[in-house]
N, C-alpha and C. Protein backbone atom coordinates (compact mmCIF):
# COMPACT_ATOMS: atom_id res chain seq x y z
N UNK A 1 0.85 -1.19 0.00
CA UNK A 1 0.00 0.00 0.00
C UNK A 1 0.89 1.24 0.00
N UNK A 2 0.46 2.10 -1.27
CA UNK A 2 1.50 3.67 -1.11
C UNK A 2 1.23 4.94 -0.19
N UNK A 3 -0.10 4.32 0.91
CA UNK A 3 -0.57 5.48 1.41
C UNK A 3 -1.53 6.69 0.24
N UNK A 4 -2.24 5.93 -0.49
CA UNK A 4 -3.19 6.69 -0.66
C UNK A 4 -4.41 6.02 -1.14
N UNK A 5 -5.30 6.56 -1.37
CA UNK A 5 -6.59 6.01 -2.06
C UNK A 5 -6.98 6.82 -3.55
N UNK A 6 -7.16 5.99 -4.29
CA UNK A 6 -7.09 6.57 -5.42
C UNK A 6 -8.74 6.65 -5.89
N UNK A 7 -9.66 6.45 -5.03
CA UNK A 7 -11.12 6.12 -5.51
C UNK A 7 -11.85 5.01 -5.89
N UNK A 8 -13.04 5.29 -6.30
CA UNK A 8 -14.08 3.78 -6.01
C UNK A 8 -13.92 3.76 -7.41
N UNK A 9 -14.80 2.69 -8.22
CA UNK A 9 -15.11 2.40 -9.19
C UNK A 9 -16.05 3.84 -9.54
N UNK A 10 -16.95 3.83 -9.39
CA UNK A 10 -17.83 5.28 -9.46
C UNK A 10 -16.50 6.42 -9.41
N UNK A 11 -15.84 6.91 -8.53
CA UNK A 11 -14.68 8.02 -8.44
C UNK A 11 -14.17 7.86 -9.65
N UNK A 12 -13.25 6.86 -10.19
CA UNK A 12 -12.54 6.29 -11.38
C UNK A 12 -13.15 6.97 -12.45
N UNK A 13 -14.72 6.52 -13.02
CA UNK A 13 -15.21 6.83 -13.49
C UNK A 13 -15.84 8.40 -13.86
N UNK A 14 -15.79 8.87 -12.63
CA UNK A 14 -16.25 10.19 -12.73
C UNK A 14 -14.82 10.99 -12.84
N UNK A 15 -13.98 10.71 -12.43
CA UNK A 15 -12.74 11.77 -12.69
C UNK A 15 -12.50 12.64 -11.49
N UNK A 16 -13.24 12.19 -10.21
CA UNK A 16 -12.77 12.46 -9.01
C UNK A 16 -13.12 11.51 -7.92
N UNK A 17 -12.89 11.88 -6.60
CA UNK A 17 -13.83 11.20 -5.75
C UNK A 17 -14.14 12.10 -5.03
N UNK A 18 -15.58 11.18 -4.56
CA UNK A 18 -16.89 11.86 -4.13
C UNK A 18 -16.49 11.90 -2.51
N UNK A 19 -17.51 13.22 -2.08
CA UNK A 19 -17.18 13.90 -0.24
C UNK A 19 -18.19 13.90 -0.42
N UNK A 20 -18.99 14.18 0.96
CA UNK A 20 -19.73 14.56 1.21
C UNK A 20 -19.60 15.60 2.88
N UNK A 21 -19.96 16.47 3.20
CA UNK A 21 -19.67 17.12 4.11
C UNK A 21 -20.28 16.47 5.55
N UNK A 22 -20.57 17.19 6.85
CA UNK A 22 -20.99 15.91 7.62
C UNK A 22 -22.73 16.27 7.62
N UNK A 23 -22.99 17.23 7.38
CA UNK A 23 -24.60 17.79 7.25
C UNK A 23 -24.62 16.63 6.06
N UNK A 24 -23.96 16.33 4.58
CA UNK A 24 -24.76 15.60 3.57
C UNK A 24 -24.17 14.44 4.23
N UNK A 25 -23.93 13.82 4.48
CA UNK A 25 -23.66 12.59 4.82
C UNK A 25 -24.23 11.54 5.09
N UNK A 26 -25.71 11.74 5.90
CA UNK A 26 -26.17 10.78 6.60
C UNK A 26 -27.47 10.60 4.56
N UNK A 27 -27.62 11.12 4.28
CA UNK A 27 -28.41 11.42 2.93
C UNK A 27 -27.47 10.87 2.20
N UNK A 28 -26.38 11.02 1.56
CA UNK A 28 -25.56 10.50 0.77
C UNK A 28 -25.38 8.60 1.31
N UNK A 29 -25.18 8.27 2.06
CA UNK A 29 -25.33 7.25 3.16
C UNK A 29 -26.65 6.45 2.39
N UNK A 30 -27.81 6.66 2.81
CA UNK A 30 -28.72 6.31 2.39
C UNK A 30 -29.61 6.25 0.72
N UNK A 31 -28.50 7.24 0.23
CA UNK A 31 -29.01 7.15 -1.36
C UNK A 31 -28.32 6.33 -2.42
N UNK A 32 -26.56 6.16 -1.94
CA UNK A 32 -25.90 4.87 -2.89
C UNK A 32 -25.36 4.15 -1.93
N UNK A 33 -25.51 4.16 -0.82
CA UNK A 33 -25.01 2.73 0.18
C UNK A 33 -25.87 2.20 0.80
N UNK A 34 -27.50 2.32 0.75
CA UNK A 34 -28.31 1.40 1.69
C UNK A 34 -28.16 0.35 1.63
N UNK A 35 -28.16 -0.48 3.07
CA UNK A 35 -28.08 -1.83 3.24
C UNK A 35 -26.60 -2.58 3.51
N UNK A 36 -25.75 -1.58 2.63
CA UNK A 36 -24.40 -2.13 2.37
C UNK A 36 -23.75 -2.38 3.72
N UNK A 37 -23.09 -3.14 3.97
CA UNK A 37 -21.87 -3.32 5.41
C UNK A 37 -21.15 -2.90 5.45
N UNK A 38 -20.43 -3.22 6.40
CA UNK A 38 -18.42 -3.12 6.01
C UNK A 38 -18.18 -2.04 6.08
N UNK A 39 -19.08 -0.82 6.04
CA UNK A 39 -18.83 0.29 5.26
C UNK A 39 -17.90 1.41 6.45
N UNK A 40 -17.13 2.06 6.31
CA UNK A 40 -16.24 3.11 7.06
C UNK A 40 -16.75 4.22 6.74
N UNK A 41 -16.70 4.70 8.17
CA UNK A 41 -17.16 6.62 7.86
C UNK A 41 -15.54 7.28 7.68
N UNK A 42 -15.37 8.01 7.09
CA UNK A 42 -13.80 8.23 6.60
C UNK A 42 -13.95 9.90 7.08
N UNK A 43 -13.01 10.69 7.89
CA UNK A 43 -13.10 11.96 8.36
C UNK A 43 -11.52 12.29 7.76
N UNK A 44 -12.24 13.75 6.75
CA UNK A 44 -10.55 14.19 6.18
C UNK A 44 -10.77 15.50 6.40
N UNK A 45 -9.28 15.87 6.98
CA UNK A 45 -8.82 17.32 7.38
C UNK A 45 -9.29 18.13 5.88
N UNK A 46 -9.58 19.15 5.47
CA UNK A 46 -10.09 19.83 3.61
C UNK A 46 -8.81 20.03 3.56
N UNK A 47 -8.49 21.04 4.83
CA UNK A 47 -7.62 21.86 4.80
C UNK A 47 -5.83 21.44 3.76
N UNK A 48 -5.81 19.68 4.22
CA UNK A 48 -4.36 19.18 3.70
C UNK A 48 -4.92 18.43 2.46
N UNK A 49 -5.58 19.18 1.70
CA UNK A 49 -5.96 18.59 -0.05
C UNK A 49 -5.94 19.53 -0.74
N UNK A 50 -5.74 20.94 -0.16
CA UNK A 50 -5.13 22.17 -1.00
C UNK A 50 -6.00 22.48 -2.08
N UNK A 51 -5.56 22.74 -3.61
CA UNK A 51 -6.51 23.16 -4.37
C UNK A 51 -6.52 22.03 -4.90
N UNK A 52 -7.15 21.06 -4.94
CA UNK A 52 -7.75 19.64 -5.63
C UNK A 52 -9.15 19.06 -4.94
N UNK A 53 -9.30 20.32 -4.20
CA UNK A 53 -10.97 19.86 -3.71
C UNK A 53 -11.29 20.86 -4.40
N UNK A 54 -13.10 20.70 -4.96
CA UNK A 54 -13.35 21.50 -5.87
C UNK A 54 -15.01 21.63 -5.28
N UNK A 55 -15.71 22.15 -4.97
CA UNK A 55 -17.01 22.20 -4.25
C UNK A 55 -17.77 22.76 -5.86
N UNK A 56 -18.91 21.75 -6.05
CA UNK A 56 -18.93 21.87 -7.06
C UNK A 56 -21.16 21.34 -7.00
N UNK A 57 -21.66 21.69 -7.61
CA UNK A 57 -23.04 21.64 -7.31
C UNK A 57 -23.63 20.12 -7.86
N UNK A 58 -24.60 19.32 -7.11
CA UNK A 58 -25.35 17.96 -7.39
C UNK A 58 -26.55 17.92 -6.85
N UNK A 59 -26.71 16.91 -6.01
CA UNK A 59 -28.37 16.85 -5.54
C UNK A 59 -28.75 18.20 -4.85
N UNK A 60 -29.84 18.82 -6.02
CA UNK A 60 -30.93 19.70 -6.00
C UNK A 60 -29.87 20.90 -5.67
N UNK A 61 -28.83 21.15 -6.53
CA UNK A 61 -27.90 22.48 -6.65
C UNK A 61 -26.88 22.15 -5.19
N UNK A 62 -27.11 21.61 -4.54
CA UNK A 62 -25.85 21.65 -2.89
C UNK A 62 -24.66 21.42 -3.80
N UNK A 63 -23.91 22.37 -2.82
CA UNK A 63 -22.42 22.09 -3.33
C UNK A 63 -22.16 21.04 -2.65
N UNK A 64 -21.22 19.91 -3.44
CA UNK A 64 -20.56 18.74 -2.59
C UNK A 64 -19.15 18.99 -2.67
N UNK A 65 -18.15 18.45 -2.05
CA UNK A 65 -16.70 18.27 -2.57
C UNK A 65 -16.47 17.26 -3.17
N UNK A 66 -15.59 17.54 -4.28
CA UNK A 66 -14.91 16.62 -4.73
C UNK A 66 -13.28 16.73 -5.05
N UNK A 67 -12.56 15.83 -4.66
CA UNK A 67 -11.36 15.67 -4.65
C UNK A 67 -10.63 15.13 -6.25
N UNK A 68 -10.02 16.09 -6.50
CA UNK A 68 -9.51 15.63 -8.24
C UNK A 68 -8.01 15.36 -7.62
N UNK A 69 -8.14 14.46 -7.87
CA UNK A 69 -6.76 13.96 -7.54
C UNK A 69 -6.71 12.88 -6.25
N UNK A 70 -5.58 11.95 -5.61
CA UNK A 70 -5.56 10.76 -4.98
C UNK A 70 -5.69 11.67 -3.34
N UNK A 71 -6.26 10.27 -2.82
CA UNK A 71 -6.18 11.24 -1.12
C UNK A 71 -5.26 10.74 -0.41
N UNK A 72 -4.53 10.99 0.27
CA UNK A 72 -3.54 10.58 1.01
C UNK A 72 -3.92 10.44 1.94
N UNK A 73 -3.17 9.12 2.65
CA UNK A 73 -3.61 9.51 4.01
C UNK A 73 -3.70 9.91 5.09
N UNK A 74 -2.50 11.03 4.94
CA UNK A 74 -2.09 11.82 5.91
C UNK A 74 -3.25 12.99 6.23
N UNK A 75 -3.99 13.29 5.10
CA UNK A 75 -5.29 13.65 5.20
C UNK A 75 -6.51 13.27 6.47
N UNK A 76 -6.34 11.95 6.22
CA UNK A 76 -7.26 11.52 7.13
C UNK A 76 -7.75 11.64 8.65
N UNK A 77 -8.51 11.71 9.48
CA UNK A 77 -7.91 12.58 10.61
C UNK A 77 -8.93 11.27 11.73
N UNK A 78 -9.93 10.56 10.68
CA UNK A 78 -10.61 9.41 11.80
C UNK A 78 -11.14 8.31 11.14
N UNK A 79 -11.22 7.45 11.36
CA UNK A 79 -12.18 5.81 10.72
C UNK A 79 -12.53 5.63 11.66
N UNK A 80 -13.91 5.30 11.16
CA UNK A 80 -14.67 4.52 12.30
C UNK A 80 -16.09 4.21 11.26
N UNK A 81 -16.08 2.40 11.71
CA UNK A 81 -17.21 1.95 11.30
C UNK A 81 -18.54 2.06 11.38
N UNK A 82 -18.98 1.94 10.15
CA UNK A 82 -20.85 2.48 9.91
C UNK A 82 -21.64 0.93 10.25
N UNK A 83 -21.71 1.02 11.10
CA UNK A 83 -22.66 -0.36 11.14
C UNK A 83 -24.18 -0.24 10.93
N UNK A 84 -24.92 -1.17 10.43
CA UNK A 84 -25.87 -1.18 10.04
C UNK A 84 -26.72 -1.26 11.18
N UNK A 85 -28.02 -0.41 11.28
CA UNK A 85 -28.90 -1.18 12.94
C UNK A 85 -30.08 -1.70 12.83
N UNK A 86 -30.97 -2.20 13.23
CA UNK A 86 -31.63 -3.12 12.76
C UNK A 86 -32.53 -2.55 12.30
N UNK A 87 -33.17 -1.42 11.75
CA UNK A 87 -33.87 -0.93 11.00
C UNK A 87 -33.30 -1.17 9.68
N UNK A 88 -32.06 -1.70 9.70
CA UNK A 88 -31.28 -1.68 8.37
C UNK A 88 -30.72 -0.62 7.53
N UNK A 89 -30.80 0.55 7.99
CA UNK A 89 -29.53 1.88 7.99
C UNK A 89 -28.62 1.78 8.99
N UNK A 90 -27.66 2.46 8.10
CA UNK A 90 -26.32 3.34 9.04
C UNK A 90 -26.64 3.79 9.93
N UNK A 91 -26.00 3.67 11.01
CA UNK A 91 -25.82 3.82 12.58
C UNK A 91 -24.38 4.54 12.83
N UNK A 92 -24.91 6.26 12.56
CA UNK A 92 -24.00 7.04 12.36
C UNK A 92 -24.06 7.59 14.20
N UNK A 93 -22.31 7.62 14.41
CA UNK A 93 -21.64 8.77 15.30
C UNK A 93 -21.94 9.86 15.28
N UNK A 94 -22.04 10.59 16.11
CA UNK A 94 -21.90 12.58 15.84
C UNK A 94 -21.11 12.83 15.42
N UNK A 95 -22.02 13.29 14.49
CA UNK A 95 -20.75 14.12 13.11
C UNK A 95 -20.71 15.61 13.24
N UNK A 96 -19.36 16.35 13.09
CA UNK A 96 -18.89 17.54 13.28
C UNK A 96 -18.77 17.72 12.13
């Protein structure tokens, strides 16, 4: 591993990868990951991605971020797992 993440199949495809801030999150969560497991809530500093985040407009005009270019992971600032709860959504932490 080189210490970075280079994106999903979807990211690849789109020519960046996808953020979501922590207000869109729990919505983003539920619109292309319902049900899914395994899944990690990933917390990145903006600040150490410089100009390769690009806030850029999607569902119903919100700006989202997106990162053009690989993330490092010195970026990263927390992981912690999304577990599913028995309603069968994400069983999200307080998000800042």
């Amino acid at each position: 591993m080189d210490g970075v993440f280079r994106g999903s199949a979807v990211d690849l495809a789109d020519g960046y990868i996808h953020f979501s801030t922590a207000e869109q999150t729990v919505e983003t969560a539920a619109k292309h990951f319902a049900g899914q497991k395994d899944l990690l809530l990933v917390q990145v500093d903006s600040g150490r991605l410089g100009g390769h985040l690009k806030w850029e407009p999607s569902r119903g005009g919100a700006l989202f971020p997106h990162l053009y270019g690989e993330l490092g992971f010195a970026a990263v600032t927390k992981v912690e797992p999304l577990p599913l709860g028995p309603d069968g959504r994400h069983q999200f932490p307080p998000l800042a």
